[in-house]
N, C-alpha and C. Protein backbone atom coordinates (compact mmCIF):
# COMPACT_ATOMS: atom_id res chain seq x y z
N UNK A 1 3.70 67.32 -83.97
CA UNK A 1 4.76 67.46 -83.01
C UNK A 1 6.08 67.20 -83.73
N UNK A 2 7.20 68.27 -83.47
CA UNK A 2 8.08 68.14 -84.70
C UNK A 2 9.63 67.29 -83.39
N UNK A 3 9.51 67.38 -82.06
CA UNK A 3 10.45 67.22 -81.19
C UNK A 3 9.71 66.17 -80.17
N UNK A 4 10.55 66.08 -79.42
CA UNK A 4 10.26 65.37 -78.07
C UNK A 4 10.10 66.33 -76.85
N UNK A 5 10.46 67.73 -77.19
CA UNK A 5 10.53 69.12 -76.43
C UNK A 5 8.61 68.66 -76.58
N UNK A 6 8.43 69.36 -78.02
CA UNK A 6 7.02 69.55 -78.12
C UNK A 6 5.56 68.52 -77.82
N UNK A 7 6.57 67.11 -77.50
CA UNK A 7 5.60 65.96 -77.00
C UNK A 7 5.49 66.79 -75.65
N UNK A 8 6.55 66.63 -74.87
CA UNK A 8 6.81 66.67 -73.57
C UNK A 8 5.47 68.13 -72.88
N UNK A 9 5.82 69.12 -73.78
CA UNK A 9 4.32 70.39 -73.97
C UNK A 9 3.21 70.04 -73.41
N UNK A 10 3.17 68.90 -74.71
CA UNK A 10 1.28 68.77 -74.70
C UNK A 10 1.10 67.76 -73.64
N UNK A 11 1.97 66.97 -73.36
CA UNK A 11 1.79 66.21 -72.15
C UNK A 11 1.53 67.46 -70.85
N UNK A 12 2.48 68.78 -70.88
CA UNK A 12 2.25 69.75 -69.56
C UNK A 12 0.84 70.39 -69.96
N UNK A 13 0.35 70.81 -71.19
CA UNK A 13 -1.22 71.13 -71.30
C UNK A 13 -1.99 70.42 -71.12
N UNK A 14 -1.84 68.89 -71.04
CA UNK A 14 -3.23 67.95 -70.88
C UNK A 14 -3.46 68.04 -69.41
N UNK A 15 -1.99 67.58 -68.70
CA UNK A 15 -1.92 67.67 -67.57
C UNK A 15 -3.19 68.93 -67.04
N UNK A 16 -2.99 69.82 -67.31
CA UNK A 16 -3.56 71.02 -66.52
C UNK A 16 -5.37 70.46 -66.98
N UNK A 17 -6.27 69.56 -67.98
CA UNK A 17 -6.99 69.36 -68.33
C UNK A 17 -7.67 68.17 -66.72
N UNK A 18 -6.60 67.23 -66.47
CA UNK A 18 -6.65 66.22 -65.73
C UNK A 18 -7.25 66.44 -64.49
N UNK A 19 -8.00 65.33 -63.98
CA UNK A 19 -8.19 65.86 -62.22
C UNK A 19 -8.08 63.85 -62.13
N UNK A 20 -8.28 63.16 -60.92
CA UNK A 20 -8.40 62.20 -60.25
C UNK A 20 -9.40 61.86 -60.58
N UNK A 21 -8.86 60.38 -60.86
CA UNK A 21 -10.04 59.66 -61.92
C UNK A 21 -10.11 59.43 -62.82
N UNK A 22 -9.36 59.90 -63.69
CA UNK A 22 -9.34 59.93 -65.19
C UNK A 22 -8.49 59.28 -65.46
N UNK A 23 -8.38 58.23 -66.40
CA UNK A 23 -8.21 57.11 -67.40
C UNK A 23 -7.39 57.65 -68.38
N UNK A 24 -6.16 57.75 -68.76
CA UNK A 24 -5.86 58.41 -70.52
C UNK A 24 -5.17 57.00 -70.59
N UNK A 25 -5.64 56.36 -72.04
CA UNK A 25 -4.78 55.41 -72.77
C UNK A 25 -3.73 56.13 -73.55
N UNK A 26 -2.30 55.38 -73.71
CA UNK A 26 -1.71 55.78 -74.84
C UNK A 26 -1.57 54.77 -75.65
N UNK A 27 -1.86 55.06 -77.33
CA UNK A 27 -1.41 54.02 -78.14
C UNK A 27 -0.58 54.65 -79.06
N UNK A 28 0.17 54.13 -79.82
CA UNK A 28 1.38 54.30 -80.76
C UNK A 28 2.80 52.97 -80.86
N UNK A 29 3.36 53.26 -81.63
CA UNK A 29 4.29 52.22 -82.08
C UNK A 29 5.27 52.37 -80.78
N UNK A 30 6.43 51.19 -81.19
CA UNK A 30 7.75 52.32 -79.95
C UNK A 30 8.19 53.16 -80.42
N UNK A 31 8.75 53.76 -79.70
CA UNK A 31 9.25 55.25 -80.33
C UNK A 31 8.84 56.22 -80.11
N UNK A 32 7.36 56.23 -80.52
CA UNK A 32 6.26 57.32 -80.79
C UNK A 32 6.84 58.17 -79.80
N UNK A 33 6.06 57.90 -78.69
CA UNK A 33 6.51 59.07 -77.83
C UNK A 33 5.60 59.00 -76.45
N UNK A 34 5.60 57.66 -76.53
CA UNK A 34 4.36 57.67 -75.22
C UNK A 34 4.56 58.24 -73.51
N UNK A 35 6.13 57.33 -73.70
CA UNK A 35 6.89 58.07 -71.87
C UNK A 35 6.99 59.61 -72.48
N UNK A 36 7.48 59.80 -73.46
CA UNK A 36 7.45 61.62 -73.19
C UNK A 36 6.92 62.49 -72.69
N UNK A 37 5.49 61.62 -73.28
CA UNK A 37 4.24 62.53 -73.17
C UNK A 37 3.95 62.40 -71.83
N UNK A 38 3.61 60.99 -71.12
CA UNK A 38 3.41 60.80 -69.91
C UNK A 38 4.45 61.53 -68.89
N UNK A 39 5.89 62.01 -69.79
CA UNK A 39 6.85 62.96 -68.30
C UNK A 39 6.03 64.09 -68.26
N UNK A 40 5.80 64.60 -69.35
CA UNK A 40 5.39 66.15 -69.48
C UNK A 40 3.83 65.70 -68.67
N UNK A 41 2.77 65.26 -68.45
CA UNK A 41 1.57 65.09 -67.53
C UNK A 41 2.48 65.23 -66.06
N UNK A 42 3.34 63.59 -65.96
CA UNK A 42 4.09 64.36 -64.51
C UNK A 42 4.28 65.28 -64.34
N UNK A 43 5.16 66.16 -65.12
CA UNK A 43 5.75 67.58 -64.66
C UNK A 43 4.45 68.51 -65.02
N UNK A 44 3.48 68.24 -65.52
CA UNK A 44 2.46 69.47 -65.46
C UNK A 44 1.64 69.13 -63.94
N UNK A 45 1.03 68.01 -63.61
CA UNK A 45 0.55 67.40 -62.41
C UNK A 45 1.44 67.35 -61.12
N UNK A 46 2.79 68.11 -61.38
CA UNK A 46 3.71 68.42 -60.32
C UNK A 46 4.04 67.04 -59.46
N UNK A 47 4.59 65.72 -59.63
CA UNK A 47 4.65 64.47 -58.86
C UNK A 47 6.25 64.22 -59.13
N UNK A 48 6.75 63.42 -58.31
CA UNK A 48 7.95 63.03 -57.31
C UNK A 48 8.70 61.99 -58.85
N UNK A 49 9.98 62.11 -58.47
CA UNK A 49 10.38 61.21 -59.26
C UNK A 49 9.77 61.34 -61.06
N UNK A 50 11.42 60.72 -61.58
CA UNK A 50 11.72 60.53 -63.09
C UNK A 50 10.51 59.59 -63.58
N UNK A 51 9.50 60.42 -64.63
CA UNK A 51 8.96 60.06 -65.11
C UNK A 51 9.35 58.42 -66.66
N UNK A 52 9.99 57.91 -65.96
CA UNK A 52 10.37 56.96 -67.52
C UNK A 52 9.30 55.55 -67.63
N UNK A 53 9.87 54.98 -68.57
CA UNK A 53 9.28 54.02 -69.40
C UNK A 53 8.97 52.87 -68.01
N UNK A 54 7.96 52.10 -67.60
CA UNK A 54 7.28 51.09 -66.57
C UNK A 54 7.46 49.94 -67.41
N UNK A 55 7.95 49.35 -68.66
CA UNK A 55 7.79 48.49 -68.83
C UNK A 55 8.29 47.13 -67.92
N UNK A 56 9.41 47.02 -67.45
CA UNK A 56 9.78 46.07 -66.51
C UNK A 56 9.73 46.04 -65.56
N UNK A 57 9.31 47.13 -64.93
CA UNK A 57 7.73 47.08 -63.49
C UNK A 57 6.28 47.19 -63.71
N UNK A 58 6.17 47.22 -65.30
CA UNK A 58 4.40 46.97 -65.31
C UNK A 58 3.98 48.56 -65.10
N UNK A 59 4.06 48.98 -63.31
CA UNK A 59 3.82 49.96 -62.92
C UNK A 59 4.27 50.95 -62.19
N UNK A 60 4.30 52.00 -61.93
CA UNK A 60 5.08 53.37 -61.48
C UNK A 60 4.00 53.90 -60.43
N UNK A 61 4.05 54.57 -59.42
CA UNK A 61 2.83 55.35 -58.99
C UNK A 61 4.39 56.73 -58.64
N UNK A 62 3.60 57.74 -58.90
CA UNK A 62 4.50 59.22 -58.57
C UNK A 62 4.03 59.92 -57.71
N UNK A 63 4.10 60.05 -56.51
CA UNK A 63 3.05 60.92 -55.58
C UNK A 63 2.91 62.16 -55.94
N UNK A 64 1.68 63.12 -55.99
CA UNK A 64 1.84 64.47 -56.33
C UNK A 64 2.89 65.18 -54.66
N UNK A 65 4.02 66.34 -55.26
CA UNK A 65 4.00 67.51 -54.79
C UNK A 65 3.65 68.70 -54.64
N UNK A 66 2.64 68.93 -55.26
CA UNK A 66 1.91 69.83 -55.29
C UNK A 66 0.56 69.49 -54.29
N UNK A 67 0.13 68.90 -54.30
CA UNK A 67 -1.24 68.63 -53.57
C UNK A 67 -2.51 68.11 -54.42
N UNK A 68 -1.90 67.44 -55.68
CA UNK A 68 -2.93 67.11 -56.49
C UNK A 68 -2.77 65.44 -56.58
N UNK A 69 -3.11 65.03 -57.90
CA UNK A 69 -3.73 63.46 -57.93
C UNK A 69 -2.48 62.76 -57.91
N UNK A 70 -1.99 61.68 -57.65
CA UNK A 70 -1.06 61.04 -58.17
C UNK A 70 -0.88 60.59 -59.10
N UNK A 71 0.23 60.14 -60.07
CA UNK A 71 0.26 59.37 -61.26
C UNK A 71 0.41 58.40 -61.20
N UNK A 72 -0.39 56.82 -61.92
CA UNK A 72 -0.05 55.98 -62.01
C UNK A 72 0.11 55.61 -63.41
N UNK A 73 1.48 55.88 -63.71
CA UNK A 73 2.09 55.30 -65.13
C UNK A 73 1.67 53.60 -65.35
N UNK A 74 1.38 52.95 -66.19
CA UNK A 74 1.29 51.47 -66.49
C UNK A 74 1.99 51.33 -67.83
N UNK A 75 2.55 50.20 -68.08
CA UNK A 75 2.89 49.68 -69.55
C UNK A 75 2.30 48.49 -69.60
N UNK A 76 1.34 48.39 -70.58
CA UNK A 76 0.60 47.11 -70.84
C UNK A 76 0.96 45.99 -71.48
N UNK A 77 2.46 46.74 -72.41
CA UNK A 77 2.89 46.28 -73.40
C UNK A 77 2.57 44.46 -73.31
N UNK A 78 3.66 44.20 -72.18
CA UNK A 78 4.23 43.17 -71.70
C UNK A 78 2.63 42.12 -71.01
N UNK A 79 1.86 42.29 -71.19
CA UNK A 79 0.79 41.84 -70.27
C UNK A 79 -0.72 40.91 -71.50
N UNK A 80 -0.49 40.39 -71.61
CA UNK A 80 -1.17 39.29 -72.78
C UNK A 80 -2.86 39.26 -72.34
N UNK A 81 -3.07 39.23 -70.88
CA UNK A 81 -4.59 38.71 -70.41
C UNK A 81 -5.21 39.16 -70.41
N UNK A 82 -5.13 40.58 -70.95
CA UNK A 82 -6.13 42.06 -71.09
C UNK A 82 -6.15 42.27 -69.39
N UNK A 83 -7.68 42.27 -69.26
CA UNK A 83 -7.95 43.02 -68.17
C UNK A 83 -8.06 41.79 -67.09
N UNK A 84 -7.72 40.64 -67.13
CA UNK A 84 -7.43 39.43 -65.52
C UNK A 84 -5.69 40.14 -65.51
N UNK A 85 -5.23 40.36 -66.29
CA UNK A 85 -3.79 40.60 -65.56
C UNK A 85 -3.66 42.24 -65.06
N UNK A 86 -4.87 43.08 -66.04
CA UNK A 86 -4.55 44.84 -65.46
C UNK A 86 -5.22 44.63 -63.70
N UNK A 87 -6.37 43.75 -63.37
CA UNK A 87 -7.15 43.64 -62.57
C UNK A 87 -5.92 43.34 -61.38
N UNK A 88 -4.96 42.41 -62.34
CA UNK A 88 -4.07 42.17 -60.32
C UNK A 88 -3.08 43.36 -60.20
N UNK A 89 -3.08 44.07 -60.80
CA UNK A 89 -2.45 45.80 -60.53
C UNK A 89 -3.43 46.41 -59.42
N UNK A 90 -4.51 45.86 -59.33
CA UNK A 90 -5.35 47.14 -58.26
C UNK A 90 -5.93 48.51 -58.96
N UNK A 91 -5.71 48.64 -60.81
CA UNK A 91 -5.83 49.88 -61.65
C UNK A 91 -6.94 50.27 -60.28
N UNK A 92 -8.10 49.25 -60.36
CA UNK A 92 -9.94 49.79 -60.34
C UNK A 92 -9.20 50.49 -58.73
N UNK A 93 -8.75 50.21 -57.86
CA UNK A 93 -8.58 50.94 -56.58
C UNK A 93 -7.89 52.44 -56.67
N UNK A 94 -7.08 52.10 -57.50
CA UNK A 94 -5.83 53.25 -57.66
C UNK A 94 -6.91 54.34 -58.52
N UNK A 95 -7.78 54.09 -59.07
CA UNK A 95 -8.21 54.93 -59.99
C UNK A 95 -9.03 56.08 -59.68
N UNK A 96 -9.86 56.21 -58.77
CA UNK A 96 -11.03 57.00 -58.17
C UNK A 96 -10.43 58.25 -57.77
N UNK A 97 -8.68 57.59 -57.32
CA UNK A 97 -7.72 59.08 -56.85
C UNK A 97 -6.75 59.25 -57.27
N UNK A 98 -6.56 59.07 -58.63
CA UNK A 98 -5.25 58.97 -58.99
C UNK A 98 -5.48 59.38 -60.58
N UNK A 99 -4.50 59.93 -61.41
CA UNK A 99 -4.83 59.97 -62.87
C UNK A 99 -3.94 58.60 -63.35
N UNK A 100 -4.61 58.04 -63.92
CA UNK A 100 -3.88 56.54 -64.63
C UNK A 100 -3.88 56.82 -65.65
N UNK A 101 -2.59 56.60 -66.37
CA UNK A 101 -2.06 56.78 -67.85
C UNK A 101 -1.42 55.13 -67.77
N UNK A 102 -2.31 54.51 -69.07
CA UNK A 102 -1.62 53.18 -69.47
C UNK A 102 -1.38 53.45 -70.74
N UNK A 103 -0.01 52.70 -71.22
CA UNK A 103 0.43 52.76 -72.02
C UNK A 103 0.43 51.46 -72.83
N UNK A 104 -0.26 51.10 -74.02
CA UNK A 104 -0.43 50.11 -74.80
C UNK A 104 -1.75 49.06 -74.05
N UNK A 105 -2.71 50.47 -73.91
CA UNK A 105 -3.94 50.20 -73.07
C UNK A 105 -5.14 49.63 -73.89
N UNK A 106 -4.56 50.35 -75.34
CA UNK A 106 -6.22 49.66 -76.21
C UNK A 106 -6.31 48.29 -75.49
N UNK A 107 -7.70 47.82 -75.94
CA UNK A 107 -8.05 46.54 -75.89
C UNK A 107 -8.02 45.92 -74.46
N UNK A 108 -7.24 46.62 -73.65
CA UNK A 108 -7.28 45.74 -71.89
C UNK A 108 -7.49 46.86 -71.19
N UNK A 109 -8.13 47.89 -71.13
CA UNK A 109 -8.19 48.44 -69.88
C UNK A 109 -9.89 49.38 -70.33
N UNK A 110 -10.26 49.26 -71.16
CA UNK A 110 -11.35 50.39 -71.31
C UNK A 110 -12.85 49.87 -70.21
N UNK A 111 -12.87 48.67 -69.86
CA UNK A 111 -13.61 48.13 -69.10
C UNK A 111 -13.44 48.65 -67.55
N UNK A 112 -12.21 49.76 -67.26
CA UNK A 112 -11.84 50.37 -66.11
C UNK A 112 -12.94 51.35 -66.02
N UNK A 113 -13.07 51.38 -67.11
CA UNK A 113 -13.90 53.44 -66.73
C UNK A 113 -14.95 53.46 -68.33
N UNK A 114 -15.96 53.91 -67.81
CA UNK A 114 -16.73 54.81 -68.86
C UNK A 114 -16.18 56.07 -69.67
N UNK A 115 -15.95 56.78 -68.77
CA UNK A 115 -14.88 57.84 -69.35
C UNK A 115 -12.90 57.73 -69.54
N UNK A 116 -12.92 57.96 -70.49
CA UNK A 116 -11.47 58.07 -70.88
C UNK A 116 -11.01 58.52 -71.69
N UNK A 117 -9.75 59.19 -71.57
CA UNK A 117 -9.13 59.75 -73.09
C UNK A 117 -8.24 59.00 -73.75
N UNK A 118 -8.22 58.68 -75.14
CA UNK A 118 -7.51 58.19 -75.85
C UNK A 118 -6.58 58.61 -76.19
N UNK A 119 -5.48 58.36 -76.34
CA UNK A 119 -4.44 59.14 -77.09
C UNK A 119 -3.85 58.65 -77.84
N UNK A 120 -3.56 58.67 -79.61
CA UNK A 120 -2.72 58.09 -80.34
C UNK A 120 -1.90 58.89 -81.23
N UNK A 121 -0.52 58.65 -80.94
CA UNK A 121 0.70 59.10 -81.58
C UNK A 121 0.82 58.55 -82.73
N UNK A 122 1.35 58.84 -83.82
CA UNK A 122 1.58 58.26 -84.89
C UNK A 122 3.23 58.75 -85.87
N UNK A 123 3.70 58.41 -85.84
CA UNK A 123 5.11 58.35 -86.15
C UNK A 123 4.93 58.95 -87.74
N UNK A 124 4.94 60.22 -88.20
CA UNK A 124 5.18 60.46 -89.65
C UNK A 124 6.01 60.13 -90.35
N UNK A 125 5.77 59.22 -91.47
CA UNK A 125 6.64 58.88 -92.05
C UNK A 125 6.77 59.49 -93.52
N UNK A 126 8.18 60.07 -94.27
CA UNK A 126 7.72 61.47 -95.84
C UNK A 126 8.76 61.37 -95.95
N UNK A 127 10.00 62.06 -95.50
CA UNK A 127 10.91 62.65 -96.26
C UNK A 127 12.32 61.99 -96.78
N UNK A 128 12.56 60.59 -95.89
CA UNK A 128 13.72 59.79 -96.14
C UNK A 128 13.92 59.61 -94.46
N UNK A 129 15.34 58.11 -94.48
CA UNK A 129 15.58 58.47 -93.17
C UNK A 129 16.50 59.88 -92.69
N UNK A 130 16.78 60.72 -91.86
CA UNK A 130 17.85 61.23 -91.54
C UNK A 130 17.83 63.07 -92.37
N UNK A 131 16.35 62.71 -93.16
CA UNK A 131 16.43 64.20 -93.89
C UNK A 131 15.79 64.92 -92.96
N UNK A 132 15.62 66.52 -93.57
CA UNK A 132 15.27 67.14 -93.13
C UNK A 132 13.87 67.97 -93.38
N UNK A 133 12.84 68.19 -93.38
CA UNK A 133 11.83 68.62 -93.89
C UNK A 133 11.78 69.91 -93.77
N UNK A 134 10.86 71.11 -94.31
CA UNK A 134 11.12 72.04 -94.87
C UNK A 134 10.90 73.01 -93.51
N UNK A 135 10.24 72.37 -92.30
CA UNK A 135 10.90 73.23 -91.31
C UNK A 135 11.45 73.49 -90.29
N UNK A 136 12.96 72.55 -90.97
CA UNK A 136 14.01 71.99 -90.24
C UNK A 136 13.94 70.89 -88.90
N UNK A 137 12.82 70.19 -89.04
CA UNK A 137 12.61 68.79 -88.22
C UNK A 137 12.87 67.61 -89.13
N UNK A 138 13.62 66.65 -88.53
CA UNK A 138 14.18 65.18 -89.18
C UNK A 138 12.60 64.67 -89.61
N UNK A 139 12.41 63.88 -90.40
CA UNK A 139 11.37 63.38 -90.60
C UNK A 139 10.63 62.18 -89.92
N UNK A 140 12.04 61.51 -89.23
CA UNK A 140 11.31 60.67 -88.47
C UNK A 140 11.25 60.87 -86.68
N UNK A 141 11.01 62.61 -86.28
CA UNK A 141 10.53 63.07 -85.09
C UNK A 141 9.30 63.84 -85.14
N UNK A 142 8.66 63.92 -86.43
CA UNK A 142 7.83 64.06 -87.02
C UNK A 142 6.22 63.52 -86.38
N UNK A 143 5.25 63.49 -85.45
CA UNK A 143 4.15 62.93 -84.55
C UNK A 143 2.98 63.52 -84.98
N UNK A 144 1.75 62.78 -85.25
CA UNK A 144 0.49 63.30 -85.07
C UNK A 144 0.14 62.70 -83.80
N UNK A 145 -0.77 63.93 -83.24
CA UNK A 145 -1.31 63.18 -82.36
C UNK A 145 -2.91 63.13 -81.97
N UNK A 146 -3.91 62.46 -81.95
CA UNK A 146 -5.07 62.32 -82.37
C UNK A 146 -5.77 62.60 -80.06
N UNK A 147 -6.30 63.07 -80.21
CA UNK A 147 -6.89 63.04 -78.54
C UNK A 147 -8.55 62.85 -78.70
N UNK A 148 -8.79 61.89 -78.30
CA UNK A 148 -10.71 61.34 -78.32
C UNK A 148 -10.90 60.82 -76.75
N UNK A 149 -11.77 61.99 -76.16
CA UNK A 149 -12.30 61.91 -75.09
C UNK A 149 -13.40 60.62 -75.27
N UNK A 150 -13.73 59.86 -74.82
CA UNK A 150 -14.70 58.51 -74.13
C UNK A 150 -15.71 59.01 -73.30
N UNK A 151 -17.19 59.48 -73.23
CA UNK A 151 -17.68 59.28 -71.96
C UNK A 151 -18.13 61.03 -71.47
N UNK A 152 -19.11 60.92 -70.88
CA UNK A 152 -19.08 62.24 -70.35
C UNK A 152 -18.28 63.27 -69.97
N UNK A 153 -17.35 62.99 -69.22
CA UNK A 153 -16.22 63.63 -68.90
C UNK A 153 -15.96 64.19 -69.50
N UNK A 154 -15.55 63.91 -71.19
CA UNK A 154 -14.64 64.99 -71.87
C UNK A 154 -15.59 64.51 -73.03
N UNK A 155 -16.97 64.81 -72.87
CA UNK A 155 -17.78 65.24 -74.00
C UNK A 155 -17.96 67.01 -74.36
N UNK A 156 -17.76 67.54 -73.51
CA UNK A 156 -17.21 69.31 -73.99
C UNK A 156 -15.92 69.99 -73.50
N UNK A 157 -14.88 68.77 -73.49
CA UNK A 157 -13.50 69.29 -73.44
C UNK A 157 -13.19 69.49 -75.05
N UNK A 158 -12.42 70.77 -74.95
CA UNK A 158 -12.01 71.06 -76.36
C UNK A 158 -10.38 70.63 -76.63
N UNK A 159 -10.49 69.21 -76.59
CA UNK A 159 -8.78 68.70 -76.62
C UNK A 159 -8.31 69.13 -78.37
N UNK A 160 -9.03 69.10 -78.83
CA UNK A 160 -8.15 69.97 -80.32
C UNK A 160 -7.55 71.04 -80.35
N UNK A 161 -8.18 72.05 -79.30
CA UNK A 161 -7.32 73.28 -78.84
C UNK A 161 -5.69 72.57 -78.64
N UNK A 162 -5.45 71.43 -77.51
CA UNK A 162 -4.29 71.09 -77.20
C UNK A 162 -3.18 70.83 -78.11
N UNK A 163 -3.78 70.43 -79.71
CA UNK A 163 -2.89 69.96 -80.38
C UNK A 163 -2.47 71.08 -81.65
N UNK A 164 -2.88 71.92 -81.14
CA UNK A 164 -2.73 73.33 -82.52
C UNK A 164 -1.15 73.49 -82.16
């Protein structure tokens, strides 16, 4: 991913992957690109309200306009107890009808669900700060992004298609 245009993409292609119920963790540094990705799921999942960063509410819920799942954005960042502090969010209620995207989910939330998708951004780091690489992206907007389905669910989803 050479932009925040092209995060924002694959967040609108996963979206169309998603139904109610489904679990996606995001992991990556700050920066990476985790709210990006999570606007572009909003705007592919068609739901209410500016998709931004939950860290100093924990949590977001976006109702769908379209007639589909709702979003419940989380930031874990801030939350030390793993899963006694995700547990007083209500995730396990919200989850059965809702797509939950937590953000800085490793390690506290996989005990929510059998199935889940992982997602990890990774910040490329090559060319200097502020240069330019050879096809014309700064080097440090530069993203891999790795997608590992968890669980039945997305044991024959072809999420590598998403990241070509």
């Amino acid at each position: 991913m050479e932009s925040p245009e092209r995060m924002t993409e694959l967040g609108r292609r996963l979206a169309a992957l998603l139904r109610p119920g489904d679990l996606v963790m995001l992991t990556g540094e700050l920066g990476a690109g985790k709210t990006t990705l999570t606007r572009g799921l909003g705007e592919g999942l068609g739901v209410r309200g500016a998709v931004t960063s939950p860290t100093f509410v924990i949590a977001r819920v976006h109702p769908s306009l379209a007639g589909g799942p709702p979003l419940v954005h989380v930031d874990a960042y801030r939350l030390g107890g793993g899963l006694d502090e995700m547990e007083d969010l209500d995730l396990d209620v919200s989850l059965p009808d809702s797509v939950v995207v937590v953000e800085w989910g490793e390690g506290r939330v996989e005990e929510l669900s059998d199935d889940r998708l992982h997602v990890v951004i990774h910040r490329v780091v090559g060319t200097g700060e502020g240069t330019v690489d050879g096809a014309g992206a700064e080097a440090d907007e530069r993203r891999t992004v790795t997608l590992t389905g968890v669980g039945e669910r997305w044991a024959h989803a072809d999420l590598a298609a998403l990241t070509r």
